[in-house]
C-alpha atoms as a PDB file:
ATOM      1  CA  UNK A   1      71.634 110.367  -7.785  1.00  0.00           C
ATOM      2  CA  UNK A   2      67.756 109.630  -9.180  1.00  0.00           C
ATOM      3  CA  UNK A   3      68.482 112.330 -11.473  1.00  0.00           C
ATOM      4  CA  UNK A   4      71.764 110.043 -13.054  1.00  0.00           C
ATOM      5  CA  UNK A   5      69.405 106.785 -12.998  1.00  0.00           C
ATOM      6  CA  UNK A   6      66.873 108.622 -14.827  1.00  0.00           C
ATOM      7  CA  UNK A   7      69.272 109.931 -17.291  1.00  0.00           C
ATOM      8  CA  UNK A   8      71.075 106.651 -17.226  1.00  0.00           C
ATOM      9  CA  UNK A   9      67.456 105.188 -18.292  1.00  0.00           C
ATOM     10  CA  UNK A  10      68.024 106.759 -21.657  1.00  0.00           C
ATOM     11  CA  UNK A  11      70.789 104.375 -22.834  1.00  0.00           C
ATOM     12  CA  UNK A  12      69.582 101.712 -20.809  1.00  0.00           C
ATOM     13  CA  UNK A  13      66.468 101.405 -23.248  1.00  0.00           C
ATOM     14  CA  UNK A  14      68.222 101.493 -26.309  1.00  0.00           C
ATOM     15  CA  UNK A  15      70.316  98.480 -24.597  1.00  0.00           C
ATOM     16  CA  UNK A  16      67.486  96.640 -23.915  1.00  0.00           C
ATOM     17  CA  UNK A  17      65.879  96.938 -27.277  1.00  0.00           C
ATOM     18  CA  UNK A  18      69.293  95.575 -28.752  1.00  0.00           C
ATOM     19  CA  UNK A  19      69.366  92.907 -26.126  1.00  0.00           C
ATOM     20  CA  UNK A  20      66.128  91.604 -26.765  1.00  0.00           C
ATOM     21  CA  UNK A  21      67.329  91.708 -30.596  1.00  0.00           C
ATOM     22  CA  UNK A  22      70.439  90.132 -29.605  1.00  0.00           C
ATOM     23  CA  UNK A  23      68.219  87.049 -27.554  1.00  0.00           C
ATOM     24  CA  UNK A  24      65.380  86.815 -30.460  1.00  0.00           C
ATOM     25  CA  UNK A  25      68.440  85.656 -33.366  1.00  0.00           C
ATOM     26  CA  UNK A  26      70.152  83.897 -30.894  1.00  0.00           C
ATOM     27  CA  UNK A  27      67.073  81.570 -30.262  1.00  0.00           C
ATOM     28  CA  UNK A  28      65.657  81.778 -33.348  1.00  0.00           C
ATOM     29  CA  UNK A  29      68.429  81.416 -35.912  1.00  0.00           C
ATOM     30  CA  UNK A  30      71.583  80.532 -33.468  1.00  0.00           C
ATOM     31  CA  UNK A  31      73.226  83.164 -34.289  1.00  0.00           C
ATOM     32  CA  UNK A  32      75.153  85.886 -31.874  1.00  0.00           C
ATOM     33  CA  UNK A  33      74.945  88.924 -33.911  1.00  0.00           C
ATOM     34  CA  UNK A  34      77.957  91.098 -33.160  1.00  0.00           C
ATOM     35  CA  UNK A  35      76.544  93.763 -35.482  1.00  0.00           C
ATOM     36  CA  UNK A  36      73.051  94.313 -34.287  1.00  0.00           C
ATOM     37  CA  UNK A  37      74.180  97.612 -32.620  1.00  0.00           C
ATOM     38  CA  UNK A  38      76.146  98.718 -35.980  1.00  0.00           C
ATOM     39  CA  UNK A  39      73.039  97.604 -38.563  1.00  0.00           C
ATOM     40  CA  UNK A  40      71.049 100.111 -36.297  1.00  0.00           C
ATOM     41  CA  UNK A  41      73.496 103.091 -36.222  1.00  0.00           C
ATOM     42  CA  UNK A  42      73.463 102.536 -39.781  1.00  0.00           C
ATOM     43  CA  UNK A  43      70.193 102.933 -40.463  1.00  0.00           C
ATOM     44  CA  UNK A  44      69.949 106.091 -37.625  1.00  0.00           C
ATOM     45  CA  UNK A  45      73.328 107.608 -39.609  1.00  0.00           C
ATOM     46  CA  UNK A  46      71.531 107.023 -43.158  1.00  0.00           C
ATOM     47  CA  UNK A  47      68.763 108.807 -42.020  1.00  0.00           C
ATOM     48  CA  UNK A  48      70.408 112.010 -40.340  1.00  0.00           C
ATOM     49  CA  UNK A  49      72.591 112.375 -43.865  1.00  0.00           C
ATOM     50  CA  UNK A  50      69.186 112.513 -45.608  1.00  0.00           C
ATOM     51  CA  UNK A  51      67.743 114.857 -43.016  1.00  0.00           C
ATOM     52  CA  UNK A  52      70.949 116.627 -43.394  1.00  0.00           C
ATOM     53  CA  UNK A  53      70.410 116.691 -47.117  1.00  0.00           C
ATOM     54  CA  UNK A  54      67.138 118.967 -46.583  1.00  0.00           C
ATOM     55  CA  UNK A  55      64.748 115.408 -46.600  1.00  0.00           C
ATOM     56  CA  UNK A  56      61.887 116.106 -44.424  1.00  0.00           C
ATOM     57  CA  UNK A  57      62.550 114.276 -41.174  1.00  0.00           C
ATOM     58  CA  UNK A  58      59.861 111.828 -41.356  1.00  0.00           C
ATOM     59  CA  UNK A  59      60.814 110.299 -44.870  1.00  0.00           C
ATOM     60  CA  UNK A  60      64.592 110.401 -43.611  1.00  0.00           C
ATOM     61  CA  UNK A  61      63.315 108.000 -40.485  1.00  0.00           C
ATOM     62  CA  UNK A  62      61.587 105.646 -43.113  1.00  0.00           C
ATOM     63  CA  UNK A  63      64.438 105.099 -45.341  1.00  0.00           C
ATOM     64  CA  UNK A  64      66.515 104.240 -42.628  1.00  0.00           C
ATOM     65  CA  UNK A  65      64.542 101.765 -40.993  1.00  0.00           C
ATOM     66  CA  UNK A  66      63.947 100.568 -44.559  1.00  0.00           C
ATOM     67  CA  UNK A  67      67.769 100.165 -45.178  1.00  0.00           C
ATOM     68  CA  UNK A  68      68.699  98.717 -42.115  1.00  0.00           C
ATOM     69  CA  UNK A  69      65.755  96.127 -42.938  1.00  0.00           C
ATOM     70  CA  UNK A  70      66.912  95.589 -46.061  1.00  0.00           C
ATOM     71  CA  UNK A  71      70.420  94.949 -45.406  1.00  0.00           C
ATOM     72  CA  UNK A  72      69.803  92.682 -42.310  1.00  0.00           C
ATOM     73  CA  UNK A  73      67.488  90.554 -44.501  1.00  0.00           C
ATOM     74  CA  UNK A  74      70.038  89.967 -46.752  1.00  0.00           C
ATOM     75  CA  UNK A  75      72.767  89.198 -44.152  1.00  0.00           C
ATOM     76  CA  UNK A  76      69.955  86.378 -42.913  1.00  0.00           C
ATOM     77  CA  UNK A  77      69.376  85.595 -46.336  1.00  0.00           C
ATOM     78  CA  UNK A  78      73.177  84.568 -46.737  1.00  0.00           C
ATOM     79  CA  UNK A  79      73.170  82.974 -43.921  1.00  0.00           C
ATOM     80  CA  UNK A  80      70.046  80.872 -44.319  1.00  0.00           C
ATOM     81  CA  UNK A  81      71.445  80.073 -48.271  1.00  0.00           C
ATOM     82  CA  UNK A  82      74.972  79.259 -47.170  1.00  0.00           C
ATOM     83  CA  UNK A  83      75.820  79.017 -43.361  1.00  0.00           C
ATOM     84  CA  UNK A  84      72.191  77.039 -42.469  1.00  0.00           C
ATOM     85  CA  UNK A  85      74.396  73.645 -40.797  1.00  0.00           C
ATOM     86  CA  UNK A  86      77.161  75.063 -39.908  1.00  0.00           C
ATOM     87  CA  UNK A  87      78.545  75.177 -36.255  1.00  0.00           C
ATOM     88  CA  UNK A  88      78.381  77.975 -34.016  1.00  0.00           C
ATOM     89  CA  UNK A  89      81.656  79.107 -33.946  1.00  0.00           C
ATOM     90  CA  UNK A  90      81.297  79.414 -37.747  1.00  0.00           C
ATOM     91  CA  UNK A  91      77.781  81.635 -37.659  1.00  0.00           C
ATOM     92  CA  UNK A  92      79.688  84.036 -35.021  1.00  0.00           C
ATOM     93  CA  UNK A  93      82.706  84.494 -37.632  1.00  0.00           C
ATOM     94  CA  UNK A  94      80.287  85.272 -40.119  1.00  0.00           C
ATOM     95  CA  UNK A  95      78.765  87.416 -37.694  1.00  0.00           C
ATOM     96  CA  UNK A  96      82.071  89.528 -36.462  1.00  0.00           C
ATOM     97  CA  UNK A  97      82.664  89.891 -40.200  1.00  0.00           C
ATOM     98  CA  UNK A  98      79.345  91.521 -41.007  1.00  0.00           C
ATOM     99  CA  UNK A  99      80.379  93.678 -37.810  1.00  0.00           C
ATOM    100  CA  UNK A 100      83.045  94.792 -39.734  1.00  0.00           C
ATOM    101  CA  UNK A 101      81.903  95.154 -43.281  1.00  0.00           C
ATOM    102  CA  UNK A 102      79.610  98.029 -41.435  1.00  0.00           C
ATOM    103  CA  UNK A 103      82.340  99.792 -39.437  1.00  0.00           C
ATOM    104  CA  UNK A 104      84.056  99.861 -42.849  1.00  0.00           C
ATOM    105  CA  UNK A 105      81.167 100.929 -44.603  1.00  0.00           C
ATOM    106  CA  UNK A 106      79.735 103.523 -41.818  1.00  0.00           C
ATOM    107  CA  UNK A 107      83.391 104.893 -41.751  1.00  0.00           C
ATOM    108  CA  UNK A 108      83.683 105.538 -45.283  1.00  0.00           C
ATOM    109  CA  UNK A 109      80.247 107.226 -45.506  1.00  0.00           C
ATOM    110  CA  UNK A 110      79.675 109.088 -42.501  1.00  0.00           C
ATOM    111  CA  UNK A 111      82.702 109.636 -41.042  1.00  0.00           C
ATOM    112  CA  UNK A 112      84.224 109.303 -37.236  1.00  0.00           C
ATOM    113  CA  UNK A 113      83.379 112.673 -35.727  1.00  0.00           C
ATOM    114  CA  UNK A 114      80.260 113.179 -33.998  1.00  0.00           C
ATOM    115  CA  UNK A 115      77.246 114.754 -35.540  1.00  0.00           C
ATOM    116  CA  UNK A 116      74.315 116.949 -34.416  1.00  0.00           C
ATOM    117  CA  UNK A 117      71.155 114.697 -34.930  1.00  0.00           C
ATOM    118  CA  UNK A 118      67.582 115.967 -34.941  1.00  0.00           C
ATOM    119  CA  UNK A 119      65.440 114.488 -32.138  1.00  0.00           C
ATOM    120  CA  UNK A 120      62.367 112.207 -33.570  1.00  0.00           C
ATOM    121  CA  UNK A 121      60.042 113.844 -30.620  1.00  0.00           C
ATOM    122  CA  UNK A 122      59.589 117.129 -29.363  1.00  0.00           C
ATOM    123  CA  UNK A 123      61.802 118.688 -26.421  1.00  0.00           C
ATOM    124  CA  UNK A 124      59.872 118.515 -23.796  1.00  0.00           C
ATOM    125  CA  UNK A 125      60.918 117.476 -19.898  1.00  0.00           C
ATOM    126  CA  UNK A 126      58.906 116.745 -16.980  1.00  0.00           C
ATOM    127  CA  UNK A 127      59.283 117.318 -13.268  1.00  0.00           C
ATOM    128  CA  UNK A 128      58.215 114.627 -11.359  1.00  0.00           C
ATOM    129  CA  UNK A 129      58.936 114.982  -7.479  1.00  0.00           C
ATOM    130  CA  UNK A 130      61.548 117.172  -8.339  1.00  0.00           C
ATOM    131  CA  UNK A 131      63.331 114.672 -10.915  1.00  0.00           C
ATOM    132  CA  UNK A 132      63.569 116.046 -14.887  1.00  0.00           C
ATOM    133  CA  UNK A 133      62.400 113.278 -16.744  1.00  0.00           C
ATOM    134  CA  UNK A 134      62.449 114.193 -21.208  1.00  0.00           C
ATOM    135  CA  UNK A 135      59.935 112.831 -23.295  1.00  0.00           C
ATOM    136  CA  UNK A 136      62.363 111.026 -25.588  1.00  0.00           C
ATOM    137  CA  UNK A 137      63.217 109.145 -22.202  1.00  0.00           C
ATOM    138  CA  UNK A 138      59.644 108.133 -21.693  1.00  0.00           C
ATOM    139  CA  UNK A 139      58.866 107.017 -25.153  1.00  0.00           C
ATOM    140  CA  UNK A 140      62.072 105.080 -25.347  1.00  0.00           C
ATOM    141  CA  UNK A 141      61.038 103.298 -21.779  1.00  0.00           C
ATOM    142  CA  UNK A 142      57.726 102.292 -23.334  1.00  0.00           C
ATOM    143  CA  UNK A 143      59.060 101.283 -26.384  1.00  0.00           C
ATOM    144  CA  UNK A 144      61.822  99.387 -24.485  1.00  0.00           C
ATOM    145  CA  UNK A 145      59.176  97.074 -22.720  1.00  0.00           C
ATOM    146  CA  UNK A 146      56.432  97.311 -25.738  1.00  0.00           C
ATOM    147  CA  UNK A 147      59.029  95.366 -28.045  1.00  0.00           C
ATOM    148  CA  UNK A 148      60.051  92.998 -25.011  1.00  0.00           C
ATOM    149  CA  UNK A 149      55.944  91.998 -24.448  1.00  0.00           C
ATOM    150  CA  UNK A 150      55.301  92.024 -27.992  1.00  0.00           C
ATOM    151  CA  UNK A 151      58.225  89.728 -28.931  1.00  0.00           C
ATOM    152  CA  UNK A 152      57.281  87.197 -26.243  1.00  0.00           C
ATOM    153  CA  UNK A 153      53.951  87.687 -26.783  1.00  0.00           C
ATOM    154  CA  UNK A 154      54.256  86.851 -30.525  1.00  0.00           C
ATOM    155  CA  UNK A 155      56.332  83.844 -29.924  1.00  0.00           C
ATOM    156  CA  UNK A 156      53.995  82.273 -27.707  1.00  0.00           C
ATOM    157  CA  UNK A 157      50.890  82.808 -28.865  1.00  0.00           C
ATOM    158  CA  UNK A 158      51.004  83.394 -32.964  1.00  0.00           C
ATOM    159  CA  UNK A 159      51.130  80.926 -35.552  1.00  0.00           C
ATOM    160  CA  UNK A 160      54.547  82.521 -36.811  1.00  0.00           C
ATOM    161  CA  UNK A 161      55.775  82.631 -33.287  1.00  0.00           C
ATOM    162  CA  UNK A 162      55.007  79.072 -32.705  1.00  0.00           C
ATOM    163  CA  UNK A 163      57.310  78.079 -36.301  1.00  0.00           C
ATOM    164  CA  UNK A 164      59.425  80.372 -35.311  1.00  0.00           C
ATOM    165  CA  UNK A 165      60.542  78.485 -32.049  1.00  0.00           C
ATOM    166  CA  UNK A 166      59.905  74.994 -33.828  1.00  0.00           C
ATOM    167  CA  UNK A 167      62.501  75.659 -36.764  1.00  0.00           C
ATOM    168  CA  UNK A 168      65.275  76.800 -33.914  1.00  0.00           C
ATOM    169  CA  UNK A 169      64.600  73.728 -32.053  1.00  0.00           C
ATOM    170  CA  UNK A 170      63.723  70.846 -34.885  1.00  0.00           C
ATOM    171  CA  UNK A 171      64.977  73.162 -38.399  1.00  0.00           C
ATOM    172  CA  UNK A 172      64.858  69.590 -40.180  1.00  0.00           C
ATOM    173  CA  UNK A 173      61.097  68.521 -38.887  1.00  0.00           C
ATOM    174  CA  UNK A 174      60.088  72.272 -39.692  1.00  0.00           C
ATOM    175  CA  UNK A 175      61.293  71.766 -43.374  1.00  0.00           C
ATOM    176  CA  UNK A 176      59.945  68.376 -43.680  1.00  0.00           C
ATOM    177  CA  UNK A 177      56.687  69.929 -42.827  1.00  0.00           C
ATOM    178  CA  UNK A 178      57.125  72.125 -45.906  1.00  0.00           C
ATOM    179  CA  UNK A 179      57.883  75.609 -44.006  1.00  0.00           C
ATOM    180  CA  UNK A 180      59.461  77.929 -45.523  1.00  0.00           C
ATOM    181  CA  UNK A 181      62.261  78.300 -42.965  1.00  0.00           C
ATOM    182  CA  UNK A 182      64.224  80.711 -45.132  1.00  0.00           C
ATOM    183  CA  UNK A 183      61.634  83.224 -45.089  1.00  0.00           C
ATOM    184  CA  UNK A 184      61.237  83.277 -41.131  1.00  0.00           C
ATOM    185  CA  UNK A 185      65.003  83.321 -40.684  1.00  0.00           C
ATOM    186  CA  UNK A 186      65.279  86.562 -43.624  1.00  0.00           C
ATOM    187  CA  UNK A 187      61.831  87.970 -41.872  1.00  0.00           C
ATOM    188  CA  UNK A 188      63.582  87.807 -37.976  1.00  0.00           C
ATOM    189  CA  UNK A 189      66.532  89.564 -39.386  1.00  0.00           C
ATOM    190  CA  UNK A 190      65.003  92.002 -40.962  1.00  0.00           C
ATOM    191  CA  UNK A 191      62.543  92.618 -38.087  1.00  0.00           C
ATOM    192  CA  UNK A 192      65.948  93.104 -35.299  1.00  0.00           C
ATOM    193  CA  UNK A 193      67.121  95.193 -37.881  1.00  0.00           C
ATOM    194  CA  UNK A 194      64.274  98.063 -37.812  1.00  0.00           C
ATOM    195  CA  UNK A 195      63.532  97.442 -34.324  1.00  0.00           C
ATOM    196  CA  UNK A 196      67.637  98.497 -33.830  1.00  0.00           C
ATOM    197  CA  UNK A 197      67.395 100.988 -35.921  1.00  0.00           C
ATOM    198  CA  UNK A 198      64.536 102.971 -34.199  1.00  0.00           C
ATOM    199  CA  UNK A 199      66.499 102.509 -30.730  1.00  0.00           C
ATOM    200  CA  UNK A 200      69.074 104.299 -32.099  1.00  0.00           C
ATOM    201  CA  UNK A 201      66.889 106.938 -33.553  1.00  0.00           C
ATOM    202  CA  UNK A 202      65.508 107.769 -30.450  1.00  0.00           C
ATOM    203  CA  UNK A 203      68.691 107.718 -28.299  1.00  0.00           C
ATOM    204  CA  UNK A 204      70.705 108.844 -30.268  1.00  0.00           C
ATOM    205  CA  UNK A 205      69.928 112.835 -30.043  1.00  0.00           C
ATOM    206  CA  UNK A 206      71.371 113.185 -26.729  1.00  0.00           C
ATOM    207  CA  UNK A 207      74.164 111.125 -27.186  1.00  0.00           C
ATOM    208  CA  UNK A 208      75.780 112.868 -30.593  1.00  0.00           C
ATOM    209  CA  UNK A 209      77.974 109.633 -30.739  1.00  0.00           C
ATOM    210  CA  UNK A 210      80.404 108.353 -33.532  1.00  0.00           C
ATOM    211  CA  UNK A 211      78.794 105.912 -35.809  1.00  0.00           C
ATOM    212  CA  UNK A 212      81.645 103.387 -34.650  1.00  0.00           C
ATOM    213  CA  UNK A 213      80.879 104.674 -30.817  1.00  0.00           C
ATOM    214  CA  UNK A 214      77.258 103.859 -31.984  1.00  0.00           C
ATOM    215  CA  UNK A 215      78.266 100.304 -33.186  1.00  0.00           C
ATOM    216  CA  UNK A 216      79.718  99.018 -29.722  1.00  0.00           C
ATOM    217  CA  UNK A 217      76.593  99.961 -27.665  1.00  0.00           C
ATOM    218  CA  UNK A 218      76.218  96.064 -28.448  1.00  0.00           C
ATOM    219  CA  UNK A 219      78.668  95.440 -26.283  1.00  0.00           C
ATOM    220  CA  UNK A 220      76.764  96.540 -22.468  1.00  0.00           C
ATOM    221  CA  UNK A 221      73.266  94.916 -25.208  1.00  0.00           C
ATOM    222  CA  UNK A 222      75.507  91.639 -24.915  1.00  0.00           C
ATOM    223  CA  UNK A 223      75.883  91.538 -21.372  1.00  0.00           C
ATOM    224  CA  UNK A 224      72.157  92.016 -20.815  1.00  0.00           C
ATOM    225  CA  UNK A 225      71.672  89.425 -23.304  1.00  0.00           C
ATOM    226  CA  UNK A 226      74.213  87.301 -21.497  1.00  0.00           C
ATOM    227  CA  UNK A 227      72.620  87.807 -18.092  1.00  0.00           C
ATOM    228  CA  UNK A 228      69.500  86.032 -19.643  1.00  0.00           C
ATOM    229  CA  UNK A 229      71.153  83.329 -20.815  1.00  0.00           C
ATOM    230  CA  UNK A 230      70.917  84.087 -24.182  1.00  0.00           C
ATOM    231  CA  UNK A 231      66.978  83.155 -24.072  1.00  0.00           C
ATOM    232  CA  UNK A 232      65.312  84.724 -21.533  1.00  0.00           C
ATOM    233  CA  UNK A 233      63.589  88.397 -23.133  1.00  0.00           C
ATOM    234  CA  UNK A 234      62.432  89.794 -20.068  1.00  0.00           C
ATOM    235  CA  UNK A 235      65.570  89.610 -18.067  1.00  0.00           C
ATOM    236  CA  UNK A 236      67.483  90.559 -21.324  1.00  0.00           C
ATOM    237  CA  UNK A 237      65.288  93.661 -21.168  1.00  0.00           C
ATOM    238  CA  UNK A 238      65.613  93.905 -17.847  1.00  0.00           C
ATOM    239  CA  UNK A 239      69.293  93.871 -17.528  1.00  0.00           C
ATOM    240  CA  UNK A 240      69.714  96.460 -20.429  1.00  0.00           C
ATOM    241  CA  UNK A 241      67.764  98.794 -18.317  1.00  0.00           C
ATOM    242  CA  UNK A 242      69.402  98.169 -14.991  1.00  0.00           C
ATOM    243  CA  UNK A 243      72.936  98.258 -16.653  1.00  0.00           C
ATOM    244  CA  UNK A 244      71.618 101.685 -18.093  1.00  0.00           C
ATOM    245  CA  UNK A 245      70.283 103.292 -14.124  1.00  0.00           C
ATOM    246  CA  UNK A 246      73.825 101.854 -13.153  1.00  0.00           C
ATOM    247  CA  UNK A 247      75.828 103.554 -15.636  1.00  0.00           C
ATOM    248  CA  UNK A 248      73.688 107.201 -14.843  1.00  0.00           C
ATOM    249  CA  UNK A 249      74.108 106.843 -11.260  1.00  0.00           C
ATOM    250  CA  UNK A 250      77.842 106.222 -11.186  1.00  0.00           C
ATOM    251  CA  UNK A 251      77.757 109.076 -13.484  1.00  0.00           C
ATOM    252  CA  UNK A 252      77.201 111.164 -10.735  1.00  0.00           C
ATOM    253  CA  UNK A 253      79.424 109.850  -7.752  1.00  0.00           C
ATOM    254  CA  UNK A 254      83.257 111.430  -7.725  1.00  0.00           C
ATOM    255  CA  UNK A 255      85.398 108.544  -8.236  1.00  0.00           C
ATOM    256  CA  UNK A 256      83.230 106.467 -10.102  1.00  0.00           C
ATOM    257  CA  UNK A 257      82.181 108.468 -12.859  1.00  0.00           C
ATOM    258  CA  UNK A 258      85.385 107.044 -14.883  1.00  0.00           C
ATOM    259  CA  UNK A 259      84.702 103.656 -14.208  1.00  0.00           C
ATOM    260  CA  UNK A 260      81.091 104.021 -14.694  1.00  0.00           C
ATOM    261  CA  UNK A 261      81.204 101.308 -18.496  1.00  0.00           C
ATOM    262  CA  UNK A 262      83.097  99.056 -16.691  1.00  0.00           C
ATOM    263  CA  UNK A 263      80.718  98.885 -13.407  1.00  0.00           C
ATOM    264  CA  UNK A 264      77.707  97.250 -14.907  1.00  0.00           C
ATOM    265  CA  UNK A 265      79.561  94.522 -16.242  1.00  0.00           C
ATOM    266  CA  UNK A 266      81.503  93.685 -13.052  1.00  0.00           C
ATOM    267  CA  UNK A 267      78.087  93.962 -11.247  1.00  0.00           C
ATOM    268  CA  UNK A 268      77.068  91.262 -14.329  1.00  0.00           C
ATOM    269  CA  UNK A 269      80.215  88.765 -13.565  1.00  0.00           C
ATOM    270  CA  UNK A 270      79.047  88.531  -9.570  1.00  0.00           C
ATOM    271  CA  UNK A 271      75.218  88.091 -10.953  1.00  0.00           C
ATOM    272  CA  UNK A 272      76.332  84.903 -12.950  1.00  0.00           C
ATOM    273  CA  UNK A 273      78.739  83.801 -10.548  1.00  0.00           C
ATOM    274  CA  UNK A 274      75.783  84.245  -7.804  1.00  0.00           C
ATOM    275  CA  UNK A 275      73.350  82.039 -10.436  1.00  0.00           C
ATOM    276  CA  UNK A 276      76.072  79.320 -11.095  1.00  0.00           C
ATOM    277  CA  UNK A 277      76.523  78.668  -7.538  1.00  0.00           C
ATOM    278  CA  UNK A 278      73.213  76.494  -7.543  1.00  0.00           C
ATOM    279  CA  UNK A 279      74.490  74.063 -10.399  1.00  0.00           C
ATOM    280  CA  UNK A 280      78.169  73.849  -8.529  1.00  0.00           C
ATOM    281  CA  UNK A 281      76.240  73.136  -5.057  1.00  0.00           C
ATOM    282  CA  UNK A 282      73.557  70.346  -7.100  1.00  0.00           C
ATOM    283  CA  UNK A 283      76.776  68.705  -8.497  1.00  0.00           C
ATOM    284  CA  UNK A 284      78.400  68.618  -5.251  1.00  0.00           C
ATOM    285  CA  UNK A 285      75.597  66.639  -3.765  1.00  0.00           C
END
C-alpha cells in the first residue's frame, strides 16, 4: 500500500504543479485554462523529438520550455489584445479552443502512440524503511511545493506580485495607473507555460503516455484546482498530491485498481459537499 502512495506521488506532483498553474491564471487573468496540461506535453513532446533527433538532451529540454513559453505568451497575448472585457464564459471558449488547436497540432506532429522518453535525472531509487522511493519522485515532490511557495511567495511580497493581484481585482485602476497590464497577463502565461512544461518533463519518463493522454492530466489538475476554490495555491497543491497517493494506493487494492481515476474525484465531490454544508447551515439560521 505505501509503496502505491509513493508511486502514486509521482503523478500527484505533476498535478499539483498544473493545479497551481491552473489557480495562478484563474486569479490573475480570469481565465480557466483547459489547455495548461496540453501546452506542457507540448513542450515535453517537442523536446523528446529533438532528443530523438540526436540533440543533446539538455538543449532538447531548453527548446521545449522555450516553445511552450512562447506559445502560451502568445495565447495571453491574444487574449489580453482581444478577449480583455469579455465574460467568463467567453475566456473559457477561447480557452477549450486553444485546448484543441494543440490536440490537433500534437496529433499531427507527434503522433498517438506512446513513446520511450529519456529521464531528465539519473535512475536512481532509494529504500527508505523498506519503501523504494526514485529520485525523479523526490525532485518532482520538491519542485511540486518549491513552485507552490514561490508563487505565493511572489504574489505577496514582490512588487510584480502585488500588480499582479491589483490588475485581477481593479484591471481598470491598474491601467489608469499606467501599468502595463498586457505585459503581466503575456508574462503569467508564459511563466504557467514553462513551469507545465518541466512537470511533464519530469513525469513523464515513467509514464510513456500519448501526447493526447498527456493533455487530459488537466483534468484530476482541475479538480485540485477546484478543491481550492479556484484561489487557494496551497490546497490546490495540496489536493494534486493527495489525488496522486489516492490514485497509487487504489492501484494496489483488487477491485479498485479499475476505478482508481474515478476515486479521487468522488473523494473531491464529498470534500465540497462537506465545505458547503457551513454556508447551507449559516443561511438556514
Amino acid at each position: 500500500m505505501i509503496d502505491g502512495v509513493v508511486a502514486g506521488l509521482a503523478s500527484g506532483t505533476a498535478y499539483a504543479i498544473l493545479a497551481v498553474c491552473v489557480v495562478v491564471l484563474h486569479r490573475l487573468v480570469g481565465v480557466l485554462n483547459f489547455a495548461q496540461a496540453a501546452l506542457g506535453a507540448f513542450g515535453a513532446y517537442l523536446c523528446y523529438a529533438l532528443a530523438g533527433a540526436h540533440v543533446p538532451l539538455a538543449f532538447a529540454a531548453l527548446a521545449g520550455l522555450a516553445a511552450a513559453g512562447i506559445i502560451a505568451g502568445l495565447v495571453g497575448w491574444v487574449i489580453a489584445r482581444w478577449f480583455s472585457t469579455p465574460t467568463t464564459t467567453e475566456r473559457i471558449v477561447v480557452s477549450v479552443v486553444f485546448l484543441i488547436v494543440l490536440l490537433a497540432a500534437g496529433f499531427r506532429l507527434f503522433g498517438d502512440t506512446p513513446r520511450v522518453m529519456p529521464s531528465l535525472l539519473p535512475d536512481e531509487v532509494f529504500t527508505v524503511a523498506g519503501v523504494r522511493i526514485s529520485l525523479t519522485t523526490v525532485v518532482a515532490l520538491v519542485l511540486a511545493v518549491g513552485v507552490a511557495a514561490g508563487v505565493s511567495a511572489m504574489l505577496q511580497h514582490t512588487h510584480v506580485g502585488i500588480q499582479l493581484q491589483a490588475m485581477s481585482e481593479r484591471p481598470m485602476t491598474v491601467q489608469l495607473l499606467r501599468v502595463n497590464t498586457r505585459v503581466l497577463s503575456i508574462g503569467a502565461w508564459a511563466g504557467t507555460g514553462v513551469i507545465s512544461t518541466l512537470a511533464l518533463l519530469l513525469v513523464a519518463p515513467a509514464r510513456n503516455q500519448t501526447f493526447e493522454s498527456m493533455s487530459f492530466l488537466v483534468i484530476p489538475a482541475l479538480a485540485a484546482a477546484l478543491l481550492g476554490g479556484f484561489s487557494n495555491i496551497w490546497i490546490a497543491a495540496g489536493g494534486g498530491l493527495v489525488i496522486g497517493a489516492i490514485e497509487g494506493a487504489a492501484s494496489r487494492i483488487e477491485g479498485l485498481a479499475n476505478y482508481r481515476g474515478a476515486l479521487p474525484f468522488v473523494l473531491i465531490v464529498i470534500a465540497l459537499i462537506w465545505m458547503r454544508r457551513r454556508r447551507v447551515w449559516d443561511d438556514a439560521r
